[in-house]
N, C-alpha and C. Protein backbone atom coordinates (compact mmCIF):
# COMPACT_ATOMS: atom_id res chain seq x y z
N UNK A 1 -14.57 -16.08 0.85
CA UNK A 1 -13.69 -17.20 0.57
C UNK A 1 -12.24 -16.74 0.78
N UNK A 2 -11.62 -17.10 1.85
CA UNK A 2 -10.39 -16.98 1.93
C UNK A 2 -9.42 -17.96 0.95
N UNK A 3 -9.77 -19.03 0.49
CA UNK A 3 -8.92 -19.53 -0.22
C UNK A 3 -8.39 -19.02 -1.25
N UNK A 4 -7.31 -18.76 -2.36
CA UNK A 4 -7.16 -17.91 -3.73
C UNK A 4 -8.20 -18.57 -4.61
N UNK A 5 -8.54 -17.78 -5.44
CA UNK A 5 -9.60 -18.07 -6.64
C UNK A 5 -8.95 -18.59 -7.56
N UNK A 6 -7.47 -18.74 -7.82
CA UNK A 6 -6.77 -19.88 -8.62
C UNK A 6 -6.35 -21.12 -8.12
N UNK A 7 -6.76 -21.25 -6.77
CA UNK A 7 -6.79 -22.92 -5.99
C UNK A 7 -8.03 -23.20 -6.28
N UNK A 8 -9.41 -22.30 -6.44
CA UNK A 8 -10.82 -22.78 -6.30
C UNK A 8 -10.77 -23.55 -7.93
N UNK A 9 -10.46 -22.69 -9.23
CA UNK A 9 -11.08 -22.60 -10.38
C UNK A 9 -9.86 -22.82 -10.87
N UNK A 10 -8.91 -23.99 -11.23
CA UNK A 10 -7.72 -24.29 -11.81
C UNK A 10 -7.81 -24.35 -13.23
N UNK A 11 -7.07 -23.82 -13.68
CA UNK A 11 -6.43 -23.08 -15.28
C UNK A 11 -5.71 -23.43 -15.50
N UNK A 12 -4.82 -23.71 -16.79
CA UNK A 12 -3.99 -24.03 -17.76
C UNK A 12 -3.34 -22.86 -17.82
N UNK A 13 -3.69 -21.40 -17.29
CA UNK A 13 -3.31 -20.10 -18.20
C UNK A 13 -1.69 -20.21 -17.28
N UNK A 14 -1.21 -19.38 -18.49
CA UNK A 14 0.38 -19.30 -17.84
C UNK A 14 0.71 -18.42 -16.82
N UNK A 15 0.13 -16.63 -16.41
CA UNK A 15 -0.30 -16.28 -15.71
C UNK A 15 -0.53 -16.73 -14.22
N UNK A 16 -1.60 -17.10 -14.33
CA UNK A 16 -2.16 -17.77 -12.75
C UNK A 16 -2.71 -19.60 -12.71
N UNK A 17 -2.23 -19.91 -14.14
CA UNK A 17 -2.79 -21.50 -14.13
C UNK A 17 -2.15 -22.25 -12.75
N UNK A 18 -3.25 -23.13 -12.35
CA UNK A 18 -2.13 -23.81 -11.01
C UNK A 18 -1.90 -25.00 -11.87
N UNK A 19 -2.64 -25.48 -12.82
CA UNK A 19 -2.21 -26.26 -13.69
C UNK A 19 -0.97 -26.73 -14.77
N UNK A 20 -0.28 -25.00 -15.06
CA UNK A 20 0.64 -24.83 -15.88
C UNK A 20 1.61 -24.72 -14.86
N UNK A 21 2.63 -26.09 -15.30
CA UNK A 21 4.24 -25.68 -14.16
C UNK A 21 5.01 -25.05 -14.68
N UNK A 22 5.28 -24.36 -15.99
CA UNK A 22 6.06 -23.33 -16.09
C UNK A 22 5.35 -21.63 -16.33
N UNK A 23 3.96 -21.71 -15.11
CA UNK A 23 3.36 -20.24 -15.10
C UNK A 23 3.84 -19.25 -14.40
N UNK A 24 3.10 -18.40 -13.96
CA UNK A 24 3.54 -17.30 -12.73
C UNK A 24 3.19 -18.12 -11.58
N UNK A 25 1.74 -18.76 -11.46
CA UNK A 25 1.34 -19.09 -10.49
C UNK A 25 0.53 -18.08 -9.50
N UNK A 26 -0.10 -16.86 -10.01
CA UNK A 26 -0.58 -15.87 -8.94
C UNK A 26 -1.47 -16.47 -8.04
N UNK A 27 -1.73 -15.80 -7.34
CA UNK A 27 -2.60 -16.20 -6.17
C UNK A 27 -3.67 -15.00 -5.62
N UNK A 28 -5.09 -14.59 -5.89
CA UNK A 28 -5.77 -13.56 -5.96
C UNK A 28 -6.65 -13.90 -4.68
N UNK A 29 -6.81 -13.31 -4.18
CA UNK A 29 -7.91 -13.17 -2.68
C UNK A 29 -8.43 -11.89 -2.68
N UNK A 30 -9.80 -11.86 -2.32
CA UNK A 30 -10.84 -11.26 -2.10
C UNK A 30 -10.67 -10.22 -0.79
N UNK A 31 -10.04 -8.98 -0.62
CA UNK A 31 -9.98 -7.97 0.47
C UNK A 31 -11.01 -6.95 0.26
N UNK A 32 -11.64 -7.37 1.06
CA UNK A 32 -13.30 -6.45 0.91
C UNK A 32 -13.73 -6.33 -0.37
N UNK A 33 -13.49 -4.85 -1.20
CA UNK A 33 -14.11 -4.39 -2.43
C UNK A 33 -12.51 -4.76 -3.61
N UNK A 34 -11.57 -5.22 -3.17
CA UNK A 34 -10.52 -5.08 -3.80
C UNK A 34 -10.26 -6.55 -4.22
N UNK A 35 -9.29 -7.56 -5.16
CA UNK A 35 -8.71 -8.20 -5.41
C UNK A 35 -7.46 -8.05 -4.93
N UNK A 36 -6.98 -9.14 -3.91
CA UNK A 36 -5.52 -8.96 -3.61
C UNK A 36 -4.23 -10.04 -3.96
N UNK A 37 -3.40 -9.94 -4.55
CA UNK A 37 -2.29 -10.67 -4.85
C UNK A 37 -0.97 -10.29 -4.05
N UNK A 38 -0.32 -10.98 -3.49
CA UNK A 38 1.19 -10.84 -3.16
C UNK A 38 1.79 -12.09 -4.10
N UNK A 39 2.74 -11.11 -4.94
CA UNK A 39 3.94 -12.45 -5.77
C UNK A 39 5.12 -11.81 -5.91
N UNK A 40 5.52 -13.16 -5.50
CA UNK A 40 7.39 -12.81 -5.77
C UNK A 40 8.06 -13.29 -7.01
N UNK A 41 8.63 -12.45 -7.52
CA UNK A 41 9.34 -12.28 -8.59
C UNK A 41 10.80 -13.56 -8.81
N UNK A 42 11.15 -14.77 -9.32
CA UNK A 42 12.13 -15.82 -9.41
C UNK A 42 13.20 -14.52 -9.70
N UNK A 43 14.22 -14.80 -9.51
CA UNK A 43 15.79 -14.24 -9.83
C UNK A 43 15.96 -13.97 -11.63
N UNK A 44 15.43 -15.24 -11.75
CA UNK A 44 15.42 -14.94 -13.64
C UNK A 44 14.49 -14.25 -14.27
N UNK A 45 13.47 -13.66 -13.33
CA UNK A 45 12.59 -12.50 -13.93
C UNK A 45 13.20 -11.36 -14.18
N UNK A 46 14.40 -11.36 -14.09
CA UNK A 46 15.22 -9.92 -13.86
C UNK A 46 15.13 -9.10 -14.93
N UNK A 47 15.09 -7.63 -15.02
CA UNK A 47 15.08 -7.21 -16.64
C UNK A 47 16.72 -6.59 -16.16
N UNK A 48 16.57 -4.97 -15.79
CA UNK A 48 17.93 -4.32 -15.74
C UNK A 48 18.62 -5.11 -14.35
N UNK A 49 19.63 -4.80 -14.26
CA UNK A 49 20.18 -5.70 -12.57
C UNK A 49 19.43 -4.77 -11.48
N UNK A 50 18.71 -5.91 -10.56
CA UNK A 50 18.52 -5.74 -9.21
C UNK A 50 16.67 -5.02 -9.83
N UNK A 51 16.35 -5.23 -10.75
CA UNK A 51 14.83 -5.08 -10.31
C UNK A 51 14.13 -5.93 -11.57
N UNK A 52 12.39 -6.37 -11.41
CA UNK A 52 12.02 -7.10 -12.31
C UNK A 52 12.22 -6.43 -13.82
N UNK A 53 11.79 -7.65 -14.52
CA UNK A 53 11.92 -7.20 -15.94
C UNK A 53 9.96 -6.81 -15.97
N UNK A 54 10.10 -5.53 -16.85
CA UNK A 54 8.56 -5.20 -16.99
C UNK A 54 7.66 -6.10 -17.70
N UNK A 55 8.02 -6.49 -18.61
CA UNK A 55 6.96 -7.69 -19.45
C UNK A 55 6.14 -8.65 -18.49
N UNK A 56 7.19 -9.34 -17.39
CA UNK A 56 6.91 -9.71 -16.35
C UNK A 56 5.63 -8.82 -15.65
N UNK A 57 6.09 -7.96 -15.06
CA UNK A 57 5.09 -6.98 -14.38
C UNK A 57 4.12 -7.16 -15.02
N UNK A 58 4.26 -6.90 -16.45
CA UNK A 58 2.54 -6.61 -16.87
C UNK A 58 1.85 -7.71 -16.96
N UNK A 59 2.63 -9.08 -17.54
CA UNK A 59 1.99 -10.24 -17.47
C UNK A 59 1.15 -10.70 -16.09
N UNK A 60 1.51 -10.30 -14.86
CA UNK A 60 1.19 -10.55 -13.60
C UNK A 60 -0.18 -9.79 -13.47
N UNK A 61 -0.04 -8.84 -13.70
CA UNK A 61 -0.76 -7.37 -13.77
C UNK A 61 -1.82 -7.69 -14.36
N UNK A 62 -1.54 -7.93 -15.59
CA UNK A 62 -2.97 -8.78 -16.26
C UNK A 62 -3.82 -10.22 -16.07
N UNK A 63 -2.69 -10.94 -15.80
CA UNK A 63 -3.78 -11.78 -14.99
C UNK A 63 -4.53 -11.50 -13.95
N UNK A 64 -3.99 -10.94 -12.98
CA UNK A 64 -4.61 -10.59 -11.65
C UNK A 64 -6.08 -9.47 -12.40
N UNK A 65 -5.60 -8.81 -13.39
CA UNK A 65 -7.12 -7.82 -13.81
C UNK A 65 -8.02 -8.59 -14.51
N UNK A 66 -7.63 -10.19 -15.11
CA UNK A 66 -8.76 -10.59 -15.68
C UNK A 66 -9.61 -11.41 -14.38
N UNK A 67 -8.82 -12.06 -13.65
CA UNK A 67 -8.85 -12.42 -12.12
C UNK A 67 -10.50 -11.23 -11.88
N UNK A 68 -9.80 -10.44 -11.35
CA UNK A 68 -10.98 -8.91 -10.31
C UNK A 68 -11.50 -8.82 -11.54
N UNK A 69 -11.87 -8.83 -12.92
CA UNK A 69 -13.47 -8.90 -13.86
C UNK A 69 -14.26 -10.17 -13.48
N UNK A 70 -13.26 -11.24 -13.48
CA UNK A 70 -13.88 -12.32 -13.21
C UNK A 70 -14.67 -12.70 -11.96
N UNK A 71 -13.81 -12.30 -10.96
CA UNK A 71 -14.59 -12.13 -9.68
C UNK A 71 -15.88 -11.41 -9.34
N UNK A 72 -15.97 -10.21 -9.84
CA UNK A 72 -16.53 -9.46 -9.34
C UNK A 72 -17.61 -9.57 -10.00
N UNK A 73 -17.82 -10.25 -11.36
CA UNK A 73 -18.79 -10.99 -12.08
C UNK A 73 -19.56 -12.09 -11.67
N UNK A 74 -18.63 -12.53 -10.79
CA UNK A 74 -19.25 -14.05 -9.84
C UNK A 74 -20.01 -13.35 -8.70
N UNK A 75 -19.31 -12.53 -7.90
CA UNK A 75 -20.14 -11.61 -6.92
C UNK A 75 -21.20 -11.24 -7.44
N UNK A 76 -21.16 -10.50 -8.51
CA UNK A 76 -22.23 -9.41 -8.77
C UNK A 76 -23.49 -10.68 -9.16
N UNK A 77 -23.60 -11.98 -9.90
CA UNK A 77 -24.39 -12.73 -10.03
C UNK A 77 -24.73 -13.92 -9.62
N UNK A 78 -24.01 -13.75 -8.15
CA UNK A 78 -24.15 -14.76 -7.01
C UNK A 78 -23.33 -16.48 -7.56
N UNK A 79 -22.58 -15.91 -8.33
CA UNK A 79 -21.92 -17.61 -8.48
C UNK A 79 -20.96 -17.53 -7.93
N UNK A 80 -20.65 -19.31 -7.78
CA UNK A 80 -19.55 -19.26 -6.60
C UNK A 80 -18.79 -20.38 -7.71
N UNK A 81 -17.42 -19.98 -7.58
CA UNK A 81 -16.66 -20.79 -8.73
C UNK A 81 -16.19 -22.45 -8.03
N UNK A 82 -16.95 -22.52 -7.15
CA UNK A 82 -16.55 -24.15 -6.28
C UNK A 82 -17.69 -24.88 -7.24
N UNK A 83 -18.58 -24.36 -8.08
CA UNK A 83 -19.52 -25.01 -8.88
C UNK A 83 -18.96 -24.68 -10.01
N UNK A 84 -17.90 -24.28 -10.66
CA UNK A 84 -17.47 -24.22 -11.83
C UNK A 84 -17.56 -23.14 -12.28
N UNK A 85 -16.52 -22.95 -13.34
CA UNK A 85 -16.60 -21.30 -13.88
C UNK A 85 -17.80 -21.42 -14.81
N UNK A 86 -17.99 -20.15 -14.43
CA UNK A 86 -19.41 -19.23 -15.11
C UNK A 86 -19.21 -19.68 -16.66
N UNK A 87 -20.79 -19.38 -16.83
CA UNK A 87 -20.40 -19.20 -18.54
C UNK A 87 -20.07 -18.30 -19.31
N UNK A 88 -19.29 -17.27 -18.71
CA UNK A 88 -18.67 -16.62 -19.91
C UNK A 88 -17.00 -16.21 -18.80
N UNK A 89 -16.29 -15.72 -19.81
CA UNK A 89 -14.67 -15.82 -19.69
C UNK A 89 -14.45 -13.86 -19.71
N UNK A 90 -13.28 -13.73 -19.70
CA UNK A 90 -12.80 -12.56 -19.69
C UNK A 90 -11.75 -12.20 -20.47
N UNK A 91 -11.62 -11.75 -21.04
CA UNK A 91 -10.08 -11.75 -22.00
C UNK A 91 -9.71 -10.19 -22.21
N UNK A 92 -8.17 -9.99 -22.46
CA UNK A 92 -7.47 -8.93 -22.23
C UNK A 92 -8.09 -8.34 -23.37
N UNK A 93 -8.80 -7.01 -23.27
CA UNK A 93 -8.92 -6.18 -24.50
C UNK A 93 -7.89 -4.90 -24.77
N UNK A 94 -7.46 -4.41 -23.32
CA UNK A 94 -6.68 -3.79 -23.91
C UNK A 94 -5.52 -3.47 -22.53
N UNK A 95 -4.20 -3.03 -22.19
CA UNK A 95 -3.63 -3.17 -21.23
C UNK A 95 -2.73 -1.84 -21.03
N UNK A 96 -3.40 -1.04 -20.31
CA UNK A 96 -2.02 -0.18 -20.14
C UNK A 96 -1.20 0.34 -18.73
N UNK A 97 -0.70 0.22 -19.02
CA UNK A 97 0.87 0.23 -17.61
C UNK A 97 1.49 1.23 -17.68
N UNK A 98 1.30 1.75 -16.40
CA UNK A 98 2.03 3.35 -16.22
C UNK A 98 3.25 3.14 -15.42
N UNK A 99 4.71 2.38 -16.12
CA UNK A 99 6.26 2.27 -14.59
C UNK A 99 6.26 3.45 -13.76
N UNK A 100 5.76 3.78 -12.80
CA UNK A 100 5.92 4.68 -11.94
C UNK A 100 7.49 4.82 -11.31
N UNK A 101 8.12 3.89 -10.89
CA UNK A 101 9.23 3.36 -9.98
C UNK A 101 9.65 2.03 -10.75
N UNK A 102 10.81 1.91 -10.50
CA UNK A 102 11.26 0.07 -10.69
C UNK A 102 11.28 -0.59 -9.85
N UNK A 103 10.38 -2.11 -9.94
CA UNK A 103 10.37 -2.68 -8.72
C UNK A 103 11.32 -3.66 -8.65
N UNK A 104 12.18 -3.73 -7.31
CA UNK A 104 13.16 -4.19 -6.97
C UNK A 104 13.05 -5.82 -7.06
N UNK A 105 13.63 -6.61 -7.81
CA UNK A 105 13.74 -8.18 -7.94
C UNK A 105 13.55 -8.72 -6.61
N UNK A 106 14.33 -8.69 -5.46
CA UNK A 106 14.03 -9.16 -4.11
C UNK A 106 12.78 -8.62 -3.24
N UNK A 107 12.33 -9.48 -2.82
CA UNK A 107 10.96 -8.52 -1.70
C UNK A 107 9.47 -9.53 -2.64
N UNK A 108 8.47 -9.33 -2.21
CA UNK A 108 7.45 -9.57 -2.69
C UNK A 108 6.26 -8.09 -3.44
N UNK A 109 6.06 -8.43 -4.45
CA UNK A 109 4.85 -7.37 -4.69
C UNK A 109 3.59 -7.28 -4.52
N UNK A 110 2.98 -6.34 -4.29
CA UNK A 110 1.56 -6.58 -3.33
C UNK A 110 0.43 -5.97 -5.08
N UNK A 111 -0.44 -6.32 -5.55
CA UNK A 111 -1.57 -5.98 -6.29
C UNK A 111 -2.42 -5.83 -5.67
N UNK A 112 -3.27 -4.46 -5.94
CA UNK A 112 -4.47 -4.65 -5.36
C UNK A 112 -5.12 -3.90 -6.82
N UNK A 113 -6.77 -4.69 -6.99
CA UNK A 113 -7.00 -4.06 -8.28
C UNK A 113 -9.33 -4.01 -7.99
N UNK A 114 -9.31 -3.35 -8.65
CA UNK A 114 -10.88 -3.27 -8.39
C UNK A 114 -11.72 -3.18 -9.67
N UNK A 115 -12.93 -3.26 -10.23
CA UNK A 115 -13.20 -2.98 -11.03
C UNK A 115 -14.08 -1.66 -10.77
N UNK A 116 -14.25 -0.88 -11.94
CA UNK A 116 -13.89 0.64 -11.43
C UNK A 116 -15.28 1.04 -12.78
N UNK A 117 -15.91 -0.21 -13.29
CA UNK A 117 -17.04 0.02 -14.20
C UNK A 117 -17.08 -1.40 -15.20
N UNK A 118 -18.44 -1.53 -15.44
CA UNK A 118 -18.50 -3.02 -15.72
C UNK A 118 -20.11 -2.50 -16.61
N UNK A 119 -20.26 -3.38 -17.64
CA UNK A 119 -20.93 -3.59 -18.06
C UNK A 119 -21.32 -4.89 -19.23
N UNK A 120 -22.40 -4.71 -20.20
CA UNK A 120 -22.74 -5.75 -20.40
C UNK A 120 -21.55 -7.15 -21.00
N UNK A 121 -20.84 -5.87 -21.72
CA UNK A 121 -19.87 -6.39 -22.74
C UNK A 121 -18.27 -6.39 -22.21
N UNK A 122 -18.01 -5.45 -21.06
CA UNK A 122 -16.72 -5.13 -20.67
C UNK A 122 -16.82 -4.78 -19.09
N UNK A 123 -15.89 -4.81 -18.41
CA UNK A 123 -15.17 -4.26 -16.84
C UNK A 123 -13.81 -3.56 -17.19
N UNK A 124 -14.04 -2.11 -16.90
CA UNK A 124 -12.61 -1.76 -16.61
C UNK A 124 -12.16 -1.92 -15.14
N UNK A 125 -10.78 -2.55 -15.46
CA UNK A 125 -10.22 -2.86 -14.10
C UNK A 125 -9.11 -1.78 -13.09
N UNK A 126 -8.65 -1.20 -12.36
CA UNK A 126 -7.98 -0.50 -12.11
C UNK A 126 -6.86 -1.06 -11.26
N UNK A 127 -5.55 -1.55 -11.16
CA UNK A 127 -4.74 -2.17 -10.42
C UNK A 127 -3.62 -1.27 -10.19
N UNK A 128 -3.89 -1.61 -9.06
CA UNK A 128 -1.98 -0.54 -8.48
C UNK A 128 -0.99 -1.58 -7.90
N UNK A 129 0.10 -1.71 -8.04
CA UNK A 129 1.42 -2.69 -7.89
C UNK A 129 2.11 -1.77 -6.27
N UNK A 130 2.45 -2.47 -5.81
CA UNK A 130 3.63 -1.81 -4.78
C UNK A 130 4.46 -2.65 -4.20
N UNK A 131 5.90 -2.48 -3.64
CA UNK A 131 6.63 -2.81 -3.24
C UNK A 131 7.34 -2.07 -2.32
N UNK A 132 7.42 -3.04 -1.14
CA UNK A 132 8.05 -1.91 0.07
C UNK A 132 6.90 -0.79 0.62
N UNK A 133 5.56 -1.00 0.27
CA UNK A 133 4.55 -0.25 0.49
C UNK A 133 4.70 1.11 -0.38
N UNK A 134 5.43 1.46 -1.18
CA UNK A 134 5.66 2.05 -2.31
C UNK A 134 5.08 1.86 -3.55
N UNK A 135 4.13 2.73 -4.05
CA UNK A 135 3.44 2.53 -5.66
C UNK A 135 4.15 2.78 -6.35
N UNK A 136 4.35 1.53 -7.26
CA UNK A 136 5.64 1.40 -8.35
C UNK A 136 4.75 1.51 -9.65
N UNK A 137 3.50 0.74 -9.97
CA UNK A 137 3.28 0.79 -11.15
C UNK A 137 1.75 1.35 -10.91
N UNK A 138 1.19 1.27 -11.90
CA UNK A 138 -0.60 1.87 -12.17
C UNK A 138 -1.18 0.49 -13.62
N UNK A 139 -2.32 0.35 -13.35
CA UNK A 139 -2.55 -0.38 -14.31
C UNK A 139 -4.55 -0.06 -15.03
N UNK A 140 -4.40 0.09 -16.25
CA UNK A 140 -5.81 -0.15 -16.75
C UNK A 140 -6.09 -0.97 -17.72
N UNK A 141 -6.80 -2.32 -16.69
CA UNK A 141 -7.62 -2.79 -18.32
C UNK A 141 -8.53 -2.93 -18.60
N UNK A 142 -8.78 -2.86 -19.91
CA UNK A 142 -10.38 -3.49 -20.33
C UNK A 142 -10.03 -4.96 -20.63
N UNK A 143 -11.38 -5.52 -19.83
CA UNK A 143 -11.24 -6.67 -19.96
C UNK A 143 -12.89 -7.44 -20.45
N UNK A 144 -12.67 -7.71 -21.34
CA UNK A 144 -13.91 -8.00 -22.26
C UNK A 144 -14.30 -9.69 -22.19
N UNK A 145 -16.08 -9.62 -21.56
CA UNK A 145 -16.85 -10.44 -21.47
C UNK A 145 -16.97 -11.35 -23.16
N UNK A 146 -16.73 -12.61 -22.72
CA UNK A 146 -17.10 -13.72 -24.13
C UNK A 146 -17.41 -14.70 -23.58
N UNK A 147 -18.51 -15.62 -24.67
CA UNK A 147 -19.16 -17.00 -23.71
C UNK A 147 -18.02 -17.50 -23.65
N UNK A 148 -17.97 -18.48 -23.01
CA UNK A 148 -16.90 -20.01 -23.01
C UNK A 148 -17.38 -20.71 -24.51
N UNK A 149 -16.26 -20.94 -25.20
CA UNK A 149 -16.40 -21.95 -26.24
C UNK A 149 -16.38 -20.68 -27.22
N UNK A 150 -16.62 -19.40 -27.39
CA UNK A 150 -17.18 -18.57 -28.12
C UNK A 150 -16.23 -17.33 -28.64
């Protein structure tokens, strides 16, 4: 599916909701074994002058890692989210962010993130950030399986 998996399966979340107009808006596509995002950062994301503010970063960061659990959950059990999301959800269990570099406010940032171990109850996700083809950040989350409604 070349289309993003937040045009297929529309959300409310602030993150990647296409639903929510004051979200990030990410946009996640499927590059072979990887989850891929390119997003650009608004001017008022700014933290110090001339590069994003990190809260930002990680907020992006984490959607896109509940994104690649979610996906790769649909892969791994043959659902396709054009029939609706699965019955169970993904939620942040735990998030950690390594600033390697500061990424510069202008330019776009590229995510690419994989899941790197998955099981009944959890997927750890592994995401790397870059800009300018430069690895700026590192990312690990656990991102923990729950029904919908539950």
């Amino acid at each position: 599916m070349d289309q993003p998996l937040q045009d297929v399966l529309q959300v409310h979340c602030y993150g990647c909701g296409a639903l929510n107009a004051h979200g990030l808006h990410i946009k996640s596509r499927w590059d072979r074994d990887d989850l891929l995002c390119n997003w650009q950062p608004e001017a008022y994301q700014i933290g110090h002058p001339g590069y994003v503010y990190g809260g930002t970063i990680a907020s992006v960061v984490d959607c896109h890692c509940i994104w690649t659990a979610l996906a790769q959950y649909c892969r791994d059990t043959a659902h396709s989210l054009t029939e609706g999301p699965p019955a169970v959800a993904f939620v942040t269990g735990s998030l950690k962010v390594d600033y390697l570099r500061p990424i510069p406010i202008e330019g776009e940032m590229m995510l690419r993130a994989h899941v790197i171990e998955a099981s009944e109850r959890k997927s750890i996700v592994a995401c790397s950030v870059f800009h300018s083809g430069i690895e700026r950040v590192t990312v690990q989350v656990v991102a923990v399986r729950t029904k919908l409604g539950g």
